[in-house]
N, C-alpha and C. Protein backbone atom coordinates (compact mmCIF):
# COMPACT_ATOMS: atom_id res chain seq x y z
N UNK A 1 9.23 22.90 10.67
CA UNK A 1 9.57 22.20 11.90
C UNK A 1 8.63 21.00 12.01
N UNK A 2 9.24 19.44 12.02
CA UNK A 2 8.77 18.64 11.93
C UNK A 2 8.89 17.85 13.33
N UNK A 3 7.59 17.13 14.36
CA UNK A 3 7.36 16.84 15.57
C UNK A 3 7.60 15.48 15.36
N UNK A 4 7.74 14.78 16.37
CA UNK A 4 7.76 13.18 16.20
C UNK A 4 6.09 13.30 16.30
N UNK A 5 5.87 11.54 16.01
CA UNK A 5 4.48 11.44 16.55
C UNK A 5 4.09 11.54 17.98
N UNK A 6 5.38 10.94 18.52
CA UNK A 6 5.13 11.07 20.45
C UNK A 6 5.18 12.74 21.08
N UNK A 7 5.98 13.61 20.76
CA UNK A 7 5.46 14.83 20.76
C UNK A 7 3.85 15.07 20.41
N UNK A 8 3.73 14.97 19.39
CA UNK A 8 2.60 15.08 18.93
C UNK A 8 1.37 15.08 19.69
N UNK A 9 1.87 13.38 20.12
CA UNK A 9 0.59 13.15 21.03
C UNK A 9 0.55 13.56 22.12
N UNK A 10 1.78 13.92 22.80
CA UNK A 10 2.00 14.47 23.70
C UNK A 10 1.28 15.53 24.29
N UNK A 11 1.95 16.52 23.03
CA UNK A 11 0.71 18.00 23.05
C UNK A 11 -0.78 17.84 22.88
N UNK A 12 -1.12 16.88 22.17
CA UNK A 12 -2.82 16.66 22.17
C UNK A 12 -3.36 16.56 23.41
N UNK A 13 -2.15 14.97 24.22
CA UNK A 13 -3.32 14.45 25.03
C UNK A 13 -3.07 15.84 26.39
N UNK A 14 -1.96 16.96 26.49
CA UNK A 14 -1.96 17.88 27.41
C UNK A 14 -2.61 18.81 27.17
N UNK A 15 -3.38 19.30 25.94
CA UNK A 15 -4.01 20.56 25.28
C UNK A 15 -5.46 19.66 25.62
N UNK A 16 -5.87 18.29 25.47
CA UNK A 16 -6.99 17.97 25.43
C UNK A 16 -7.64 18.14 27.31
N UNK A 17 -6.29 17.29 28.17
CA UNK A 17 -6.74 17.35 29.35
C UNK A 17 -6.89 19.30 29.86
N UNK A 18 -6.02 20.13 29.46
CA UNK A 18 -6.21 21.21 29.74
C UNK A 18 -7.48 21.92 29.45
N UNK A 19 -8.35 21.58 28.97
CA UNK A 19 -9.73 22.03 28.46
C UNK A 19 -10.30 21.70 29.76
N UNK A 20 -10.36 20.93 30.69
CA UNK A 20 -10.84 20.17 32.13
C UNK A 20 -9.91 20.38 33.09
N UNK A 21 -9.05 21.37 33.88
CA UNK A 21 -7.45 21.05 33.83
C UNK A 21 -7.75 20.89 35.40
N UNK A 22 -8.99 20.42 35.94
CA UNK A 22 -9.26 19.87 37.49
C UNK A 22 -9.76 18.66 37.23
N UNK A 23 -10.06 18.50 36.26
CA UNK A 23 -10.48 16.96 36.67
C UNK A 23 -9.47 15.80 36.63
N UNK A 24 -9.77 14.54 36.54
CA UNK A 24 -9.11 13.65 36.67
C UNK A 24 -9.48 12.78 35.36
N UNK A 25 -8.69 12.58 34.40
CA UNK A 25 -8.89 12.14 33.13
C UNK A 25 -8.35 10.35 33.28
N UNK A 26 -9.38 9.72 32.83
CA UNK A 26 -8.94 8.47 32.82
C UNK A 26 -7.84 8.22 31.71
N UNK A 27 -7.41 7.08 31.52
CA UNK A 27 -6.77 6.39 30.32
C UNK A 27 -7.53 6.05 29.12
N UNK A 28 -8.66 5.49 29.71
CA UNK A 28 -9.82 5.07 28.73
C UNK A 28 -10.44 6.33 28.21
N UNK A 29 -10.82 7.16 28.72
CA UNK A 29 -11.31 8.48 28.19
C UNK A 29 -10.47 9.22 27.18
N UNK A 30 -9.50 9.12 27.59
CA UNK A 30 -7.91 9.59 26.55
C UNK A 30 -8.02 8.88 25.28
N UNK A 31 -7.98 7.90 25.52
CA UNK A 31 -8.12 6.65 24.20
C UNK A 31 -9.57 7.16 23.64
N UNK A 32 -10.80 7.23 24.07
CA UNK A 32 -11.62 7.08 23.64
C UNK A 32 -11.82 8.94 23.20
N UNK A 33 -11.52 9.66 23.09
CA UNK A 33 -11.45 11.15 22.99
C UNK A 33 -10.37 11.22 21.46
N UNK A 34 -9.07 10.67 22.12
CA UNK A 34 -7.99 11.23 20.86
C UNK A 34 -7.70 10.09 19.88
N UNK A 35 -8.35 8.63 20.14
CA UNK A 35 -7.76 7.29 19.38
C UNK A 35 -6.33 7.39 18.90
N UNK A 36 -5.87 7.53 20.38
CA UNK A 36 -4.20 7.25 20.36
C UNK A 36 -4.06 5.98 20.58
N UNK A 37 -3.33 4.93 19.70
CA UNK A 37 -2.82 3.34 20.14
C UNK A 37 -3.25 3.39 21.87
N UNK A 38 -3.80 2.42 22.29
CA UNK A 38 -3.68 2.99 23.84
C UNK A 38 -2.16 2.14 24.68
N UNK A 39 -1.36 1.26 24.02
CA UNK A 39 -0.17 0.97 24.41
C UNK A 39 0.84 1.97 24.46
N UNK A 40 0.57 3.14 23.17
CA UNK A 40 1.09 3.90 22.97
C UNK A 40 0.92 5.28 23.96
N UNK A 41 -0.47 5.03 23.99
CA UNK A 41 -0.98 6.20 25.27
C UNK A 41 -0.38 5.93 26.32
N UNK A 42 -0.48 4.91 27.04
CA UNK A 42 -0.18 4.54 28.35
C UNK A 42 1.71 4.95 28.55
N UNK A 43 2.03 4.77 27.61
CA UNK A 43 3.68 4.75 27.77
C UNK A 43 4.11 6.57 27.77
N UNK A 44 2.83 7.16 27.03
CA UNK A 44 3.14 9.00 26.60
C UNK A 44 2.87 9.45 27.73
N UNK A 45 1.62 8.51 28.65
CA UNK A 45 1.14 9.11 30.24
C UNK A 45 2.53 9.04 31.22
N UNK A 46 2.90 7.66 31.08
CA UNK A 46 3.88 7.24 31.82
C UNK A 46 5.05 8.21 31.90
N UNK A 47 5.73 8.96 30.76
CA UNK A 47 6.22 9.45 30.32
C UNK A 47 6.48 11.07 30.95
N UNK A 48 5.15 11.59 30.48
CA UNK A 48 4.59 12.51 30.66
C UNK A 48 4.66 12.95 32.57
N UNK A 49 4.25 12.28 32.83
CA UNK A 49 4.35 11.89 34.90
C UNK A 49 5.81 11.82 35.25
N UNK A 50 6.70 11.26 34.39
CA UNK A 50 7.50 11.50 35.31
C UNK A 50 8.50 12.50 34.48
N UNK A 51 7.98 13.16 33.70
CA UNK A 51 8.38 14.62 33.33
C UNK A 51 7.80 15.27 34.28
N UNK A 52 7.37 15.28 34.79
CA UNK A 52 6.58 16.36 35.90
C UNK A 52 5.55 16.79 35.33
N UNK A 53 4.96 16.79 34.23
CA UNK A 53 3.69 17.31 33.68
C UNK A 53 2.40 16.70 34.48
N UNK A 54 2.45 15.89 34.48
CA UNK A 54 0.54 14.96 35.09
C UNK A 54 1.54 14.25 36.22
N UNK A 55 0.42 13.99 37.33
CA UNK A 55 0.81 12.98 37.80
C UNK A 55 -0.84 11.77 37.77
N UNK A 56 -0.36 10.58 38.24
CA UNK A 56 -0.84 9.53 37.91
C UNK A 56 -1.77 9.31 39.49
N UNK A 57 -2.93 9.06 39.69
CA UNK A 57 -3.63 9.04 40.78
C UNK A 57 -4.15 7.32 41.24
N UNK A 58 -3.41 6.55 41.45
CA UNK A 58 -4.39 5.40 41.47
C UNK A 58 -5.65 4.70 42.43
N UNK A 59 -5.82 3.92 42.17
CA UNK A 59 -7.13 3.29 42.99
C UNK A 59 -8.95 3.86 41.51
N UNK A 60 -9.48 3.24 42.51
CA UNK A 60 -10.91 3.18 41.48
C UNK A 60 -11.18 4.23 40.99
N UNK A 61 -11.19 5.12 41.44
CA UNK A 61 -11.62 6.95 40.88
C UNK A 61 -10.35 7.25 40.69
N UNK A 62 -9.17 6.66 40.43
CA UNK A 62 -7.90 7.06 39.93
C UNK A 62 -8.12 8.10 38.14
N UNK A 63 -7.09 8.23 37.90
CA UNK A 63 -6.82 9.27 36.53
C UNK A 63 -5.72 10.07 36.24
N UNK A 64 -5.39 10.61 35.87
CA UNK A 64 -3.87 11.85 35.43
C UNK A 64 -4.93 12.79 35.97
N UNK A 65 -4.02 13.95 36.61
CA UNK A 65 -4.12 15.26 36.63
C UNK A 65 -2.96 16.19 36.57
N UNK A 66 -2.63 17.05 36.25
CA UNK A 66 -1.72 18.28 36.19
C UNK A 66 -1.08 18.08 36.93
N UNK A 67 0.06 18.12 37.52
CA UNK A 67 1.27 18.26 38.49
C UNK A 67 1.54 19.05 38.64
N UNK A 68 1.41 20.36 37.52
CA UNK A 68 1.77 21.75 37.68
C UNK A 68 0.96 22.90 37.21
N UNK A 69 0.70 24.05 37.51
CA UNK A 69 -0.36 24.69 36.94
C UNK A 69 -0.16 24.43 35.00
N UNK A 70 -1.57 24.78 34.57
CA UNK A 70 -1.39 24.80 32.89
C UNK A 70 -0.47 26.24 32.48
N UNK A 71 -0.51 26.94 33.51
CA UNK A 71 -0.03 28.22 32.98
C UNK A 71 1.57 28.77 32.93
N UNK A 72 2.01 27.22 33.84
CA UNK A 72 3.47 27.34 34.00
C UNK A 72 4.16 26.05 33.12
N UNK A 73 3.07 25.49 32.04
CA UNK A 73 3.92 24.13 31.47
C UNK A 73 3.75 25.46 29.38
N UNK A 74 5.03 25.04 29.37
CA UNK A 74 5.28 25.89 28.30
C UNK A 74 5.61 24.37 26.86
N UNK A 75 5.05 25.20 25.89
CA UNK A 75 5.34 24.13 24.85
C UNK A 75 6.61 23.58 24.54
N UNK A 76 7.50 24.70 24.37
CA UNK A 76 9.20 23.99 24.28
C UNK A 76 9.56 22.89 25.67
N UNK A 77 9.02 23.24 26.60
CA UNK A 77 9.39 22.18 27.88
C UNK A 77 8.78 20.93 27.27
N UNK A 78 7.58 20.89 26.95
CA UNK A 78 6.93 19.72 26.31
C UNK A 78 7.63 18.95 25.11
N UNK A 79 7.81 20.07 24.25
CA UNK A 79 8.90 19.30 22.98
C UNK A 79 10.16 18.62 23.55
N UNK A 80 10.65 19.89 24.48
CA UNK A 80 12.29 19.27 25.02
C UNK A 80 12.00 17.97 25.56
N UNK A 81 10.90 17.22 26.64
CA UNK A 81 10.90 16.49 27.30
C UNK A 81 10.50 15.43 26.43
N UNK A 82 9.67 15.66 25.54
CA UNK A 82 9.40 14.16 24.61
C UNK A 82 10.62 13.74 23.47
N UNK A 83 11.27 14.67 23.01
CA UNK A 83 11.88 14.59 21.69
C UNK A 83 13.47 15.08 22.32
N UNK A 84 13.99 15.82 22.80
CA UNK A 84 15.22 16.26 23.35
C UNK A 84 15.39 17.06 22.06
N UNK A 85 14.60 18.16 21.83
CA UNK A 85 14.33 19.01 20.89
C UNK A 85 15.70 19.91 20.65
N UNK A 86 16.63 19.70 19.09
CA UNK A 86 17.39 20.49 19.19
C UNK A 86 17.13 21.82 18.73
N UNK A 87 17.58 23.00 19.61
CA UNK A 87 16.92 24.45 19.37
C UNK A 87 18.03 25.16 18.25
N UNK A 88 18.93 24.68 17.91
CA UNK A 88 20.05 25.24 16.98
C UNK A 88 19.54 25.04 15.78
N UNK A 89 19.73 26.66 15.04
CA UNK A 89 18.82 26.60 13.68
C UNK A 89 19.52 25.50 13.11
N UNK A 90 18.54 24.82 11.91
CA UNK A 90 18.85 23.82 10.83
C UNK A 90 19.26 24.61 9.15
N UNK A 91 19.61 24.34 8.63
CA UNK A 91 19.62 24.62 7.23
C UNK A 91 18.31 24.28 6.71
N UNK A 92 17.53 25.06 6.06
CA UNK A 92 16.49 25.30 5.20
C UNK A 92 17.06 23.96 4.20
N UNK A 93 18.11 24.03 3.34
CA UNK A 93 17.97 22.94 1.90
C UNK A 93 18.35 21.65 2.63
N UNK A 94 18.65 21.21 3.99
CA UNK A 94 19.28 20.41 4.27
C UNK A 94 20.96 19.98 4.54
N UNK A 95 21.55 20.79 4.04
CA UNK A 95 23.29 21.03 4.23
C UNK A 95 23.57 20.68 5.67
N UNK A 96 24.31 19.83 5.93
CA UNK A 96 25.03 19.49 7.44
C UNK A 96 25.04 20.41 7.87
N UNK A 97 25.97 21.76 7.56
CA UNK A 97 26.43 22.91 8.01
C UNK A 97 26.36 23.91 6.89
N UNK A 98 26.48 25.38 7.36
CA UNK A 98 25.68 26.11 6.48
C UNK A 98 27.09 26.89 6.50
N UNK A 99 27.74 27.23 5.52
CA UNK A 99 28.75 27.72 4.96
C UNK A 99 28.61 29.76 5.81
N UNK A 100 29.14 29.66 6.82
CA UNK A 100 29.08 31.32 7.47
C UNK A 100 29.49 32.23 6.81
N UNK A 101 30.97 31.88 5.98
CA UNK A 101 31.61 32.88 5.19
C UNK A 101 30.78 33.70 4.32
N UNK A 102 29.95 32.15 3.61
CA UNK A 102 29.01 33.13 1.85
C UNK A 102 27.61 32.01 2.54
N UNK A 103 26.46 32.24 3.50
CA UNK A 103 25.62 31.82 3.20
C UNK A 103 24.67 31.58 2.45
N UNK A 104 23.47 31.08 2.56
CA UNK A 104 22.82 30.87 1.11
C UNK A 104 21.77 32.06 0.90
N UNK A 105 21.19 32.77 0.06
CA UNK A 105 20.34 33.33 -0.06
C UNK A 105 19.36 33.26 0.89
N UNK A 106 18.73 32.16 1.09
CA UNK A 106 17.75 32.09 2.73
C UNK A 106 18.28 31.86 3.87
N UNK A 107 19.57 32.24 4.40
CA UNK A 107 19.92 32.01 5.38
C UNK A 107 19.32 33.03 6.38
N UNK A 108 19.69 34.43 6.34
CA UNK A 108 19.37 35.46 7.09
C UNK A 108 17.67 35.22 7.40
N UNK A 109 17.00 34.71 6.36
CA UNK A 109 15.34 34.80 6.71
C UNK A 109 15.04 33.38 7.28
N UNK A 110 15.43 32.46 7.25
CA UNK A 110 15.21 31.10 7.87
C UNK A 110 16.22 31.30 9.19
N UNK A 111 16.70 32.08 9.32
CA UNK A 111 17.09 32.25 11.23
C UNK A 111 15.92 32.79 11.86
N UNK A 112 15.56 33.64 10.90
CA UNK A 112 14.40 34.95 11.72
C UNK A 112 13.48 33.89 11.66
N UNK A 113 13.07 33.12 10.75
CA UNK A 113 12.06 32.82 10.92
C UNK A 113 12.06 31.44 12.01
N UNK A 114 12.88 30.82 11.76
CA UNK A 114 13.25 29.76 13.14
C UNK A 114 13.73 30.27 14.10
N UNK A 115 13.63 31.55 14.68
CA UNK A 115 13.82 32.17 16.28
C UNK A 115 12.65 32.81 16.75
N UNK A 116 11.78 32.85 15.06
CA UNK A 116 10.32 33.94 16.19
C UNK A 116 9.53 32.42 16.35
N UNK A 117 9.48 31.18 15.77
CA UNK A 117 9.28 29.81 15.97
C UNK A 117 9.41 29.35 17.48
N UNK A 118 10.98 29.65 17.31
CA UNK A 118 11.55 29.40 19.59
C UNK A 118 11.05 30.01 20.16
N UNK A 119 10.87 31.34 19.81
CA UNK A 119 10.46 32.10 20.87
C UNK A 119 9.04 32.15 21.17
N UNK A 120 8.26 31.41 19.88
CA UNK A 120 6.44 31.44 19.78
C UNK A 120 6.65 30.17 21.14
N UNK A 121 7.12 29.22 21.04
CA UNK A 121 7.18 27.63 21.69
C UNK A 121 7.50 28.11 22.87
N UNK A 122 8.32 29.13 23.43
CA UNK A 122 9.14 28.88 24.69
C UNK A 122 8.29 30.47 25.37
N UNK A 123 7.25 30.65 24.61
CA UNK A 123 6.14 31.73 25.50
C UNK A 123 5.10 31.51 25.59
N UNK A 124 4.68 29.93 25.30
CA UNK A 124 3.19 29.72 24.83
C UNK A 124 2.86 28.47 26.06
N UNK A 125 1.91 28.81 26.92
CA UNK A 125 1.43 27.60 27.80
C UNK A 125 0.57 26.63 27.12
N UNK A 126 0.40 26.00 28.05
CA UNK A 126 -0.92 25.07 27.76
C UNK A 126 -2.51 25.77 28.31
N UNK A 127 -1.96 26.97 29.03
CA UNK A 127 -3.42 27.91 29.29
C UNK A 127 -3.37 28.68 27.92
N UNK A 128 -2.20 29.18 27.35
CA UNK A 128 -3.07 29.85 26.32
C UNK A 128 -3.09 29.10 25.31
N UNK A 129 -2.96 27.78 24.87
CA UNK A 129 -3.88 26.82 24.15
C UNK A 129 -5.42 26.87 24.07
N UNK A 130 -5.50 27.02 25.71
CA UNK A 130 -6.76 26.60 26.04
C UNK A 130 -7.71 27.82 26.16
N UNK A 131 -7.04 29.49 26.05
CA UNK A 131 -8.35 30.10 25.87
C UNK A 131 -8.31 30.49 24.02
N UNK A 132 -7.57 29.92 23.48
CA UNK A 132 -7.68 30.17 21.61
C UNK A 132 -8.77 29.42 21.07
C-alpha cells in the first residue's frame, strides 16, 4: 500500500503535533521539526482544518490545535481525507480486474492480507500513535 506524499505528510505533521496534543503548534515549528516544503505545509494545514482535524488559531500567539480529541481521529479518516483513499482490494500483479471465476494463486491471501491492512487503519488513532 502506497501513500501519496500529501498523506504522508499529513500523518507526520498529525502524529508529530499529537506528541503535544494541547499545545498550539506554530507553522514555523512544523517546518522547522519535519522540513516539509513550507508552501507545501501551509496548504496540508489548510487542508487538514478544514477536514476537521486542527483548527487554525490566529493573532500573535496564534498556531493549529486539534479540533477533535487524538483519540477519535482514526488513520483511514486521515488517508480518506487527503487522498480519497480507495478501500476496494487491488490486484497484487496489477490486472485491472481480477478474473473471480479462476483467480490467481495470491488472490485469497492478498484479500486477507489487504483487509487486516483496513481494518489495522480504520482502528488505529492518532492516540495510539502516540503511546507506541
Amino acid at each position: 500500500m502506497k501513500f501519496s506524499k500529501t498523506t504522508e505528510y499529513s500523518l507526520r505533521i498529525l502524529s508529530h503535533m499529537s506528541l503535544n496534543e494541547n499545545e498550539l503548534h506554530s507553522a514555523e515549528g512544523l517546518y522547522e521539526h519535519l522540513k516539509i516544503p513550507k508552501k507545501y505545509l501551509q496548504r496540508i494545514l489548510t487542508d487538514l482544518a478544514r477536514s476537521g482535524f486542527i483548527q487554525s488559531i490566529r493573532g500573535r500567539n496564534g498556531g493549529f490545535s486539534f479540533a477533535r480529541s487524538i483519540d477519535k481521529i482514526y488513520l483511514s479518516e486521515i488517508i480518506n481525507a487527503t487522498e480519497g483513499f480507495d478501500w476496494t482490494p487491488k490486484c497484487m500483479f496489477g490486472f485491472g480486474e481480477c478474473a473471480l471465476d479462476s483467480p490467481c494463486k495470491m488472490h485469497d491471501l492478498w484479500v486477507d492480507a489487504n483487509q487486516s491492512m483496513l481494518t489495522m487503519l480504520s482502528s488505529t488513532t492518532l492516540a495510539d500513535l502516540k503511546s507506541k
